[in-house]
Protein backbone atom coordinates (compact mmCIF):
# COMPACT_ATOMS: atom_id res chain seq x y z
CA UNK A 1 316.76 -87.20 71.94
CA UNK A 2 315.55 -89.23 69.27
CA UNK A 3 313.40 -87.53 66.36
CA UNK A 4 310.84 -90.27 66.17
CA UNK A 5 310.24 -89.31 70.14
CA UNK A 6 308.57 -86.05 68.59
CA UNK A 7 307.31 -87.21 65.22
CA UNK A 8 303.83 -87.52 66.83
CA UNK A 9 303.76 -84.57 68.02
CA UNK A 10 304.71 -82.61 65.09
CA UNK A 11 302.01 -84.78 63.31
CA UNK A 12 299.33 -83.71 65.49
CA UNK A 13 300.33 -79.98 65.68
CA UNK A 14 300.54 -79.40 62.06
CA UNK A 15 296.96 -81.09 61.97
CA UNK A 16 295.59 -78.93 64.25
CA UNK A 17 296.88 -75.91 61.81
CA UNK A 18 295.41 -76.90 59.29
CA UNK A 19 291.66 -77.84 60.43
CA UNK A 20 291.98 -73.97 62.14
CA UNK A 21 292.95 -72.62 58.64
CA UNK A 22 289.29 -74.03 56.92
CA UNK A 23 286.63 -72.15 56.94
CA UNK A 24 283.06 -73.34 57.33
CA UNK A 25 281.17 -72.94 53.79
CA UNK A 26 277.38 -72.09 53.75
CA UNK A 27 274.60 -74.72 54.08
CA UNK A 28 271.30 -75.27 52.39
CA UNK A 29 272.00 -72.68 49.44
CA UNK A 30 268.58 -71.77 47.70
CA UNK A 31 267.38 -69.73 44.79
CA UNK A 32 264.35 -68.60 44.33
CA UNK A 33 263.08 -67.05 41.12
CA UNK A 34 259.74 -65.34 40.23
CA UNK A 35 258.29 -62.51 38.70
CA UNK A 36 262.01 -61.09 38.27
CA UNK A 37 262.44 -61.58 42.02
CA UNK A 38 265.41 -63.40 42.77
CA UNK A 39 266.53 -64.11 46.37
CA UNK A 40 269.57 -66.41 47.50
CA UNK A 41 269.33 -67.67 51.04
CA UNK A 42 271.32 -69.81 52.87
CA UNK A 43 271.70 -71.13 56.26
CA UNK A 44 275.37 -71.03 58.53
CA UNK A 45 276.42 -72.49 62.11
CA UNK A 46 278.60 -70.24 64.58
CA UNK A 47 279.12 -66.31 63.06
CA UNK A 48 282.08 -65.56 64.09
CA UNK A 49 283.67 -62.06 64.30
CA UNK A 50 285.03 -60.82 60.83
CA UNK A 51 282.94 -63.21 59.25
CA UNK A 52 281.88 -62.06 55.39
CA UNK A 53 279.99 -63.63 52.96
CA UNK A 54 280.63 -63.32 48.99
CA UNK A 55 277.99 -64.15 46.23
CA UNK A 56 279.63 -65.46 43.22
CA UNK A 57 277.99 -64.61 39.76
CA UNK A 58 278.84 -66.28 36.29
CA UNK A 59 276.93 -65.79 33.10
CA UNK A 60 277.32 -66.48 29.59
CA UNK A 61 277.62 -63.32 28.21
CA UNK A 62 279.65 -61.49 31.16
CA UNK A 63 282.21 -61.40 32.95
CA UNK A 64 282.22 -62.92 36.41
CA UNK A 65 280.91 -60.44 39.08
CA UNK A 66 280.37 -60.45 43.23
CA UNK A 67 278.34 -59.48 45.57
CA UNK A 68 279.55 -59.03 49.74
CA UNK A 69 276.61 -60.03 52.27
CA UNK A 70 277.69 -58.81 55.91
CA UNK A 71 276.20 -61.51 58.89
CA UNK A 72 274.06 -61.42 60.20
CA UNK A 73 271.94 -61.54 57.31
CA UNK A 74 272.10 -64.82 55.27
CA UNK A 75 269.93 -64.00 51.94
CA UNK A 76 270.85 -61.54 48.87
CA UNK A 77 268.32 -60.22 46.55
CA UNK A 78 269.78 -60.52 42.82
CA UNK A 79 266.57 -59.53 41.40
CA UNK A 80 268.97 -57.41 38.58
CA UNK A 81 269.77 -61.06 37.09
CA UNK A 82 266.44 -61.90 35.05
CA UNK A 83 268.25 -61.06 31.28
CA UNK A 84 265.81 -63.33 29.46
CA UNK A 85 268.38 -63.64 27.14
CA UNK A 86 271.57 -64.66 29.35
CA UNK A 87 272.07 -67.60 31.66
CA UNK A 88 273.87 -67.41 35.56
CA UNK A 89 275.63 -69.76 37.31
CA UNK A 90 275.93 -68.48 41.31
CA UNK A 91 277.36 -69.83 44.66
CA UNK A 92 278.27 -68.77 48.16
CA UNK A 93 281.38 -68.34 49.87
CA UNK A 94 281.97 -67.84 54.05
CA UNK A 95 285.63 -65.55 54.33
CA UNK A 96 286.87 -64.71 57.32
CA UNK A 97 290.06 -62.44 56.68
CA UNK A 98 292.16 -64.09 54.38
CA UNK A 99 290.70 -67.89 54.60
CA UNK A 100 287.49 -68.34 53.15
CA UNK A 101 285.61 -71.29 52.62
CA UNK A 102 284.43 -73.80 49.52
CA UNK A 103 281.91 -72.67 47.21
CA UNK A 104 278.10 -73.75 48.09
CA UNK A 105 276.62 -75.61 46.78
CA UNK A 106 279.63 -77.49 45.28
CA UNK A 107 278.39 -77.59 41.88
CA UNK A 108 276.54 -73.96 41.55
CA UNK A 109 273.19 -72.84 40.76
CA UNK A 110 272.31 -72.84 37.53
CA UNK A 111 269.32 -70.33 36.62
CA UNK A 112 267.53 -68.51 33.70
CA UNK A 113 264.53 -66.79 32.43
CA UNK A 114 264.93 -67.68 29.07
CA UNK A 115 262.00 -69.95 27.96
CA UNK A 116 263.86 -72.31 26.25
CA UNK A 117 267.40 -72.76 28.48
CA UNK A 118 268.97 -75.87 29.26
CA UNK A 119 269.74 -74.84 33.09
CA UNK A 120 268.18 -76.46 35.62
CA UNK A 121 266.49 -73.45 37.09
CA UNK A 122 264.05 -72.20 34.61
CA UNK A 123 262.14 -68.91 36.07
CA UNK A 124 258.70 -67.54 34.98
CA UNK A 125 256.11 -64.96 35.39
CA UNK A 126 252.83 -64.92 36.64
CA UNK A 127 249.80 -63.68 34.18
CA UNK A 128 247.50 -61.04 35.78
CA UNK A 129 244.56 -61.87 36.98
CA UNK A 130 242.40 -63.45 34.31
CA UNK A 131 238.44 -63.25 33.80
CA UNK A 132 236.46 -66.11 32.71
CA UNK A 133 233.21 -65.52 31.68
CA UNK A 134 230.55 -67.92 30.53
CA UNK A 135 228.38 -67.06 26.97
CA UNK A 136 225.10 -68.14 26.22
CA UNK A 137 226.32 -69.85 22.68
CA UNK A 138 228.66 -72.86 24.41
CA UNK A 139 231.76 -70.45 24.85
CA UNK A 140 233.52 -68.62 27.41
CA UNK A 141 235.22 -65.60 26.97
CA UNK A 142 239.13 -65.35 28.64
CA UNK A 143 240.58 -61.96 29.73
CA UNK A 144 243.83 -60.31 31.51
CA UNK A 145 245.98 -57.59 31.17
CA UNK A 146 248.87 -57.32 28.90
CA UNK A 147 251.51 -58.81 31.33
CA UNK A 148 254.46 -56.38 29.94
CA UNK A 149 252.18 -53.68 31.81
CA UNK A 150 253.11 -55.49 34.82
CA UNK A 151 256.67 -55.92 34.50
CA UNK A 152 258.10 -53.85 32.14
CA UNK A 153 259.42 -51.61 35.39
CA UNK A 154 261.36 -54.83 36.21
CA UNK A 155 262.56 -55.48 32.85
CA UNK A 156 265.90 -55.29 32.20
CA UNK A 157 265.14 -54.62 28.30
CA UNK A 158 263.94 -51.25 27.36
CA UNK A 159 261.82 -50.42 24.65
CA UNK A 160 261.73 -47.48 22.57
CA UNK A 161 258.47 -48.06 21.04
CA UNK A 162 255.01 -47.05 22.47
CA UNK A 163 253.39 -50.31 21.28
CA UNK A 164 253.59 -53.37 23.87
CA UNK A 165 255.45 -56.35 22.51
CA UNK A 166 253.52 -59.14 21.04
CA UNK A 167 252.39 -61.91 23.43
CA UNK A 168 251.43 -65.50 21.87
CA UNK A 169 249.31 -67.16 24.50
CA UNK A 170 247.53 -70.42 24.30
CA UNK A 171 244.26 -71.14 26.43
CA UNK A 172 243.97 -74.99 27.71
CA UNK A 173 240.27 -76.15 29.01
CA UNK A 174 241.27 -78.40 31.88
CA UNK A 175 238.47 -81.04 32.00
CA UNK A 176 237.98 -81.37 28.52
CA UNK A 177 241.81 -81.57 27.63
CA UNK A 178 241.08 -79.63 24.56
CA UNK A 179 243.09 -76.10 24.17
CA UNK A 180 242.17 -72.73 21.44
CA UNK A 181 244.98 -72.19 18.78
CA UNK A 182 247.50 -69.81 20.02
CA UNK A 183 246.79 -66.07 19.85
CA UNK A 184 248.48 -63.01 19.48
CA UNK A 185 247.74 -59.82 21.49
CA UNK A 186 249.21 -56.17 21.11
CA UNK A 187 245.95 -54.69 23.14
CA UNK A 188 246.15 -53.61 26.65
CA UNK A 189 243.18 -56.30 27.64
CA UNK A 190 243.75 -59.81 25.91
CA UNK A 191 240.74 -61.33 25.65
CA UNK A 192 239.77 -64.79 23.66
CA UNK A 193 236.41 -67.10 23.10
CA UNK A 194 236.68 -70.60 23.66
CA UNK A 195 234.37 -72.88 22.71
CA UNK A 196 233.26 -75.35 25.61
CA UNK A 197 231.30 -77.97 26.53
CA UNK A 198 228.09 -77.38 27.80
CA UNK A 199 227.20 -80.37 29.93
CA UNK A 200 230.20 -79.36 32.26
CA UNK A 201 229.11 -77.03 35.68
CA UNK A 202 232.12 -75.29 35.98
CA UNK A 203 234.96 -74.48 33.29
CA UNK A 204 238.57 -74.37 34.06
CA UNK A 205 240.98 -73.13 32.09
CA UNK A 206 244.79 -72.41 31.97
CA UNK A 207 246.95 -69.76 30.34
CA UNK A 208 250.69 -69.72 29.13
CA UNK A 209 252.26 -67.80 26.65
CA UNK A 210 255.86 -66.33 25.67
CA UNK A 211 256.69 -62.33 26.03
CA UNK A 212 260.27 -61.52 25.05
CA UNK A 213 261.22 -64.98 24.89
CA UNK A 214 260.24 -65.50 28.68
CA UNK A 215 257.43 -67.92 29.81
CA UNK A 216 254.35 -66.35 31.45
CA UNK A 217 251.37 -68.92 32.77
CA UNK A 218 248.31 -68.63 35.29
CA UNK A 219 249.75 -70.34 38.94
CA UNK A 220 246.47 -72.07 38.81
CA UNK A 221 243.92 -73.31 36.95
CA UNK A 222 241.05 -70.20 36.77
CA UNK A 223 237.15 -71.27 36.79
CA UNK A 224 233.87 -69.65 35.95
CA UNK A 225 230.62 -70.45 36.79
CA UNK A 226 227.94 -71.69 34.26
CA UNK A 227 226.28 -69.89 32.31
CA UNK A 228 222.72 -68.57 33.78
CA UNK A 229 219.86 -67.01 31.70
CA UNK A 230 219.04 -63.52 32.83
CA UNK A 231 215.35 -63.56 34.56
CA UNK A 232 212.93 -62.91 32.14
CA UNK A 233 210.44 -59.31 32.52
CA UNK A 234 207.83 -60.47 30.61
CA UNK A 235 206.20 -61.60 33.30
CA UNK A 236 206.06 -58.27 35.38
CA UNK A 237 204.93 -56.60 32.75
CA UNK A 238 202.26 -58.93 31.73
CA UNK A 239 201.47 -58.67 35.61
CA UNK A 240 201.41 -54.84 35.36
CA UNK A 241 199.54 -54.37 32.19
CA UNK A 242 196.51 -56.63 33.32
CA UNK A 243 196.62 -54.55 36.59
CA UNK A 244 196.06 -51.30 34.62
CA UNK A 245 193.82 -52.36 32.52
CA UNK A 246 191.44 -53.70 35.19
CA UNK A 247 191.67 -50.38 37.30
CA UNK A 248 190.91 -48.35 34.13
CA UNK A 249 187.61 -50.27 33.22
CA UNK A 250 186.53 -50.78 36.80
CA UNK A 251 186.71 -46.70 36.77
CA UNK A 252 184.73 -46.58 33.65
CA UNK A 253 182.26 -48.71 35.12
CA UNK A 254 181.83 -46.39 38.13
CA UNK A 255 181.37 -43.34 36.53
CA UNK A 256 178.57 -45.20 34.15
CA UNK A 257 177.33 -46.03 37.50
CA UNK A 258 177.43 -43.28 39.43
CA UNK A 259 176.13 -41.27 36.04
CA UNK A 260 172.89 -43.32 36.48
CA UNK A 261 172.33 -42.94 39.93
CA UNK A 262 173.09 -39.59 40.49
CA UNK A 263 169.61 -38.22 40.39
CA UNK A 264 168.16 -40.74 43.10
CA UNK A 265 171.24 -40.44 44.97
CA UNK A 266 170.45 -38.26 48.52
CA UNK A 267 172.65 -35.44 49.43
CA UNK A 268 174.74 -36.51 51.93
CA UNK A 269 174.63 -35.15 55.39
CA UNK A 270 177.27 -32.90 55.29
CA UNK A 271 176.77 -31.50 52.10
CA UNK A 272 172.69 -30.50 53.15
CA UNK A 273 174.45 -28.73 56.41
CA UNK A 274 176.65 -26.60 54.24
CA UNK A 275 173.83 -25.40 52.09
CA UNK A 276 171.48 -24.88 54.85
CA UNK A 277 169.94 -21.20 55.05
CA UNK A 278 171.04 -20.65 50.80
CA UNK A 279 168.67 -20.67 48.22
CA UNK A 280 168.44 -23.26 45.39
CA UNK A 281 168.86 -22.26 42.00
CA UNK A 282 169.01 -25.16 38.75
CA UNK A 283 172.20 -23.42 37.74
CA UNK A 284 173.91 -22.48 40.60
CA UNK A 285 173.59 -20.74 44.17
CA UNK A 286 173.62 -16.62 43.44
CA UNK A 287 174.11 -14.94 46.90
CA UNK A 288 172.21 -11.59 47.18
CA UNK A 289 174.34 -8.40 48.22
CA UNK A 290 172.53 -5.52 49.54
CA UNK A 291 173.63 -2.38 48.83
CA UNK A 292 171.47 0.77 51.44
CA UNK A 293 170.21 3.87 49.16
CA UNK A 294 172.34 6.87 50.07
CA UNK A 295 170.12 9.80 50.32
CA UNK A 296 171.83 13.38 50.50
CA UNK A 297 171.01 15.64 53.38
CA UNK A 298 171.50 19.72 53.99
CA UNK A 299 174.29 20.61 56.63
CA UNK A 300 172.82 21.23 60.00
CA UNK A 301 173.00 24.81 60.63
CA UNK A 302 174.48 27.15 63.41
CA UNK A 303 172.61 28.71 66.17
CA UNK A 304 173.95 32.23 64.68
CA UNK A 305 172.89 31.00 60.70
CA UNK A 306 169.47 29.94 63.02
CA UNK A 307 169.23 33.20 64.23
CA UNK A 308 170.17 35.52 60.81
CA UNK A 309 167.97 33.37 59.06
CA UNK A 310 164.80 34.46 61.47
CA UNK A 311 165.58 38.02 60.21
CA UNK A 312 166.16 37.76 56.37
CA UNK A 313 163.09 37.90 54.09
CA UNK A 314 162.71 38.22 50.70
CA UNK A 315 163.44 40.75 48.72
CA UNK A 316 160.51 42.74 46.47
CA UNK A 317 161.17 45.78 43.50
CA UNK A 318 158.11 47.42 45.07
CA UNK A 319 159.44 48.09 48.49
CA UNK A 320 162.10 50.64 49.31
CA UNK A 321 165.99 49.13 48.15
CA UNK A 322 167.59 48.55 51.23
CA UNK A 323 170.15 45.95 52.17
CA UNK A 324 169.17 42.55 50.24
CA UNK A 325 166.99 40.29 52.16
CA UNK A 326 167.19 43.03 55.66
CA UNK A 327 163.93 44.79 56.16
CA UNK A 328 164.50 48.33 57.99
CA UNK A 329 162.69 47.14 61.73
CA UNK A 330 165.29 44.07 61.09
CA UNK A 331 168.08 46.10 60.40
CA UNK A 332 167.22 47.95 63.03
CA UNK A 333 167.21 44.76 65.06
CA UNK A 334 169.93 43.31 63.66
CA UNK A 335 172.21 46.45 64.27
CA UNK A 336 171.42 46.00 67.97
CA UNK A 337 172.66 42.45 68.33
CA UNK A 338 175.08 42.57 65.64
CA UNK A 339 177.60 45.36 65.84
CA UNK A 340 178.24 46.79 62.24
CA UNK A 341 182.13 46.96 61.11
CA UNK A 342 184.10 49.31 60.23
CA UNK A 343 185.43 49.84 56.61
CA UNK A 344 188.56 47.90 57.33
CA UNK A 345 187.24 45.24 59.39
CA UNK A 346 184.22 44.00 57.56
CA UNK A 347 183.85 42.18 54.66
CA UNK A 348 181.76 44.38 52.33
CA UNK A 349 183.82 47.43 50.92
CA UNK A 350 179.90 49.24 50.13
CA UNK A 351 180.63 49.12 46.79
CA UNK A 352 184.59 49.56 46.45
CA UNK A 353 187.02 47.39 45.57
CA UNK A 354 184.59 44.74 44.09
CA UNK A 355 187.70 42.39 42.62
CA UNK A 356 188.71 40.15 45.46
CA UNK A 357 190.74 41.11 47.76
CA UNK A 358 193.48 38.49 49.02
CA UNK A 359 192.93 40.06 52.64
CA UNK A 360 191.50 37.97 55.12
CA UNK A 361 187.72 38.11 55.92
CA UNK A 362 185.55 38.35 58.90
CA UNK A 363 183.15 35.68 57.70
CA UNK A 364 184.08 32.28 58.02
CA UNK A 365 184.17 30.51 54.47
CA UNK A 366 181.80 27.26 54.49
CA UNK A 367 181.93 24.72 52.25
CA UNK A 368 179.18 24.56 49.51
CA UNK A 369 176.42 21.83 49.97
CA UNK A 370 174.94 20.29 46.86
CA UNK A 371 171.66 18.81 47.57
C-alpha cells in the first residue's frame, strides 16, 4: 500500500492531538482596585474535572509569585498587593494536569497605588465623609477625618510613630472653578475655610490629596446648603416684656382702685353669712369664753356620822370632865346603841400608847375636806 493512501489520515489524527492538548484560557479578566481592595474576576466556558486556575503576580521589586483558585470560583482577592510604592503586573492561567492554557489577558494587567505610576491601572482611596458647612462671612468651612485612621489596618506600611502622617489636600469649589492653596493636616479632623461666592444657592466642593504617596479624593462632588441667619429673639422678648409690664400696672391700678372703694364697697353675701350671730369690733372679732365659778362644798355625811353627830355637844370647863363632846345621858345612850370595845379592839388605848401605833384601826380613815 502506498504511503500517500494514509498521508491524510495521519494529517488529520495528529491534528486532532493537538487541538485536545490546548487548554481553554480565561475570558473577560478584570481588576478591580479600591480602598486597598483588590479583586480579579474572570469568566470561563465548560469546567471540566481537574480543572485549576493559577494567578500570576509580577512586580518591580519582587520576585514573581502565584496564587491557585480551585473552580468553581472564578475571582481572587489580592487585596495584600496595594505597596504604594511597588508596581504588579498579573494574569490568569486555566491548567488542567499538565496542559494549561495561555495567559489572560494576553498582555497582563498592569496596576498600582502609587500616585504618580506609569501603569495603566492607577488605584485610589476614598476620603471619609466630609462636612461642608456654610459661614456667615462668604466662606464655608470643609471637614473629614484623617483618612490614615481609615486605612492604616489595610496598610501594608507600618509606622512606628504615634503621630499620623502628613496629608496635603487641596479643596476645589466646583461652580466657581476656583480651588484653596493646598493644606497640610497632622490633626485627627482636617478642617479648612474657603472663601465662596455668595450669590451661589448651593456650594460644591471637591477634595484630593496625597497620603504616603497614594492619591485619596471625595467619589463625588460634596454640597452644603446656604447659609441661613439664625431667627432673631428680640422679638419674643420685646413681646414678653410689654406683656409684663402691662399686667404689673394694670395690678397697680386695681389695688388704687379697690383702695378707694373699699369703704362703699358691701360685704358680700357670703362673707355677712359667716359673721352672722358674732359681734363687731373696729379691730377685730374677740369671741367671749365663759368660764362657771367653782364653789367648794362639805362631803355629804353618813347616816352613822348623822346619827353621832345628834349626840355630841360641846364641851364646857364648868361641867364635870367626861369623854370630849359625850354628855353622861348620851353616853349612856350611846353605850346602848354603840357597843364599847375592848382594849385590843378599839382605837383609843385610854391613855396608853399615845405614839401611833402601825396596827390597824376600827375607824375608817376619811379623807380631810378643806372648805
Amino acid at each position: 500500500m502506498d504511503l500517500a493512501t494514509f498521508h491524510p489520515v495521519i494529517l488529520f489524527l495528529a491534528l486532532v492531538q493537538v487541538v485536545l492538548a490546548l487548554v481553554e484560557p480565561p475570558a473577560n479578566v478584570t481588576l478591580q482596585c479600591h480602598n486597598m481592595h483588590n479583586v480579579l474576576r474572570w469568566d470561563y466556558g465548560q469546567l471540566v474535572p481537574g480543572l485549576r486556575f493559577r494567578v500570576n503576580i509580577r512586580s518591580m521589586g519582587r520576585p514573581p509569585n502565584e496564587s491557585w483558585v480551585e473552580p468553581p470560583a472564578k475571582q481572587a482577592d489580592v487585596s495584600f498587593l496595594s505597596d504604594p510604592s511597588d508596581e504588579y503586573i498579573i494574569s490568569v492561567t486555566a491548567v488542567i494536569g499538565q496542559k494549561e492554557s495561555n495567559a489572560a489577558p494576553p498582555d497582563s494587567i498592569e496596576f498600582s497605588y502609587f500616585q504618580d505610576t506609569l501603569s495603566e491601572r492607577k488605584c485610589s482611596l476614598d476620603l471619609p465623609s466630609v462636612n461642608v458647612t456654610t459661614l456667615h462671612d462668604g466662606k464655608i468651612l470643609v471637614r473629614f477625618v484623617h483618612p490614615w485612621l481609615l486605612y492604616k489596618i489595610k496598610m501594608p506600611i507600618k509606622r512606628n510613630s504615634k503621630r499620623l502622617p502628613i496629608f496635603r489636600y487641596m479643596v476645589e469649589v466646583v461652580h466657581q472653578k476656583t480651588h484653596a492653596d493646598p493644606s497640610d493636616c497632622e490633626e485627627s479632623v482636617c478642617e479648612q475655610n474657603v472663601i465662596v461666592a455668595a450669590s451661589q444657592e448651593k456650594h460644591c466642593v471637591t477634595v484630593e490629596g496625597e497620603l504616603e504617596k497614594m492619591l485619596v479624593k471625595t467619589p463625588r462632588p460634596v454640597c452644603a446648603a446656604p447659609f441661613e441667619e439664625p431667627p432673631s429673639y428680640l422679638v419674643h422678648v420685646w413681646v414678653v416684656s410689654v406683656l409684663l409690664i402691662s399686667s404689673a400696672v394694670a395690678f397697680v391700678l386695681f389695688m388704687v382702685y379697690r383702695k378707694k372703694t373699699n369703704a362703699a364697697t358691701s360685704i358680700p353675701k357670703f362673707l355677712k353669712f359667716a359673721a352672722k350671730g358674732k359681734p363687731e369690733s373696729k379691730g377685730y372679732l374677740q369671741e367671749k369664753i365663759f368660764v362657771p365659778e367653782v364653789v367648794p362644798c362639805p362631803p355629804t355625811p353618813t347616816d352613822e356620822e348623822k346619827d353621832v353627830k345628834s349626840f355630841i355637844t360641846p364641851c364646857d370647863d364648868s361641867v364635870l370632865r367626861m369623854r370630849c363632846g359625850v354628855s353622861a345621858e348620851a353616853d349612856k345612850g350611846l353605850s346602848n346603841s354603840v357597843a364599847v370595845a375592848t382594849d385590843e379592839e378599839s382605837g383609843y388605848t385610854q391613855g396608853r400608847d399615845l405614839e401611833p401605833d402601825e396596827t390597824p384601826s376600827g375607824y375608817e380613815k376619811r379623807a380631810v375636806v378643806v372648805s
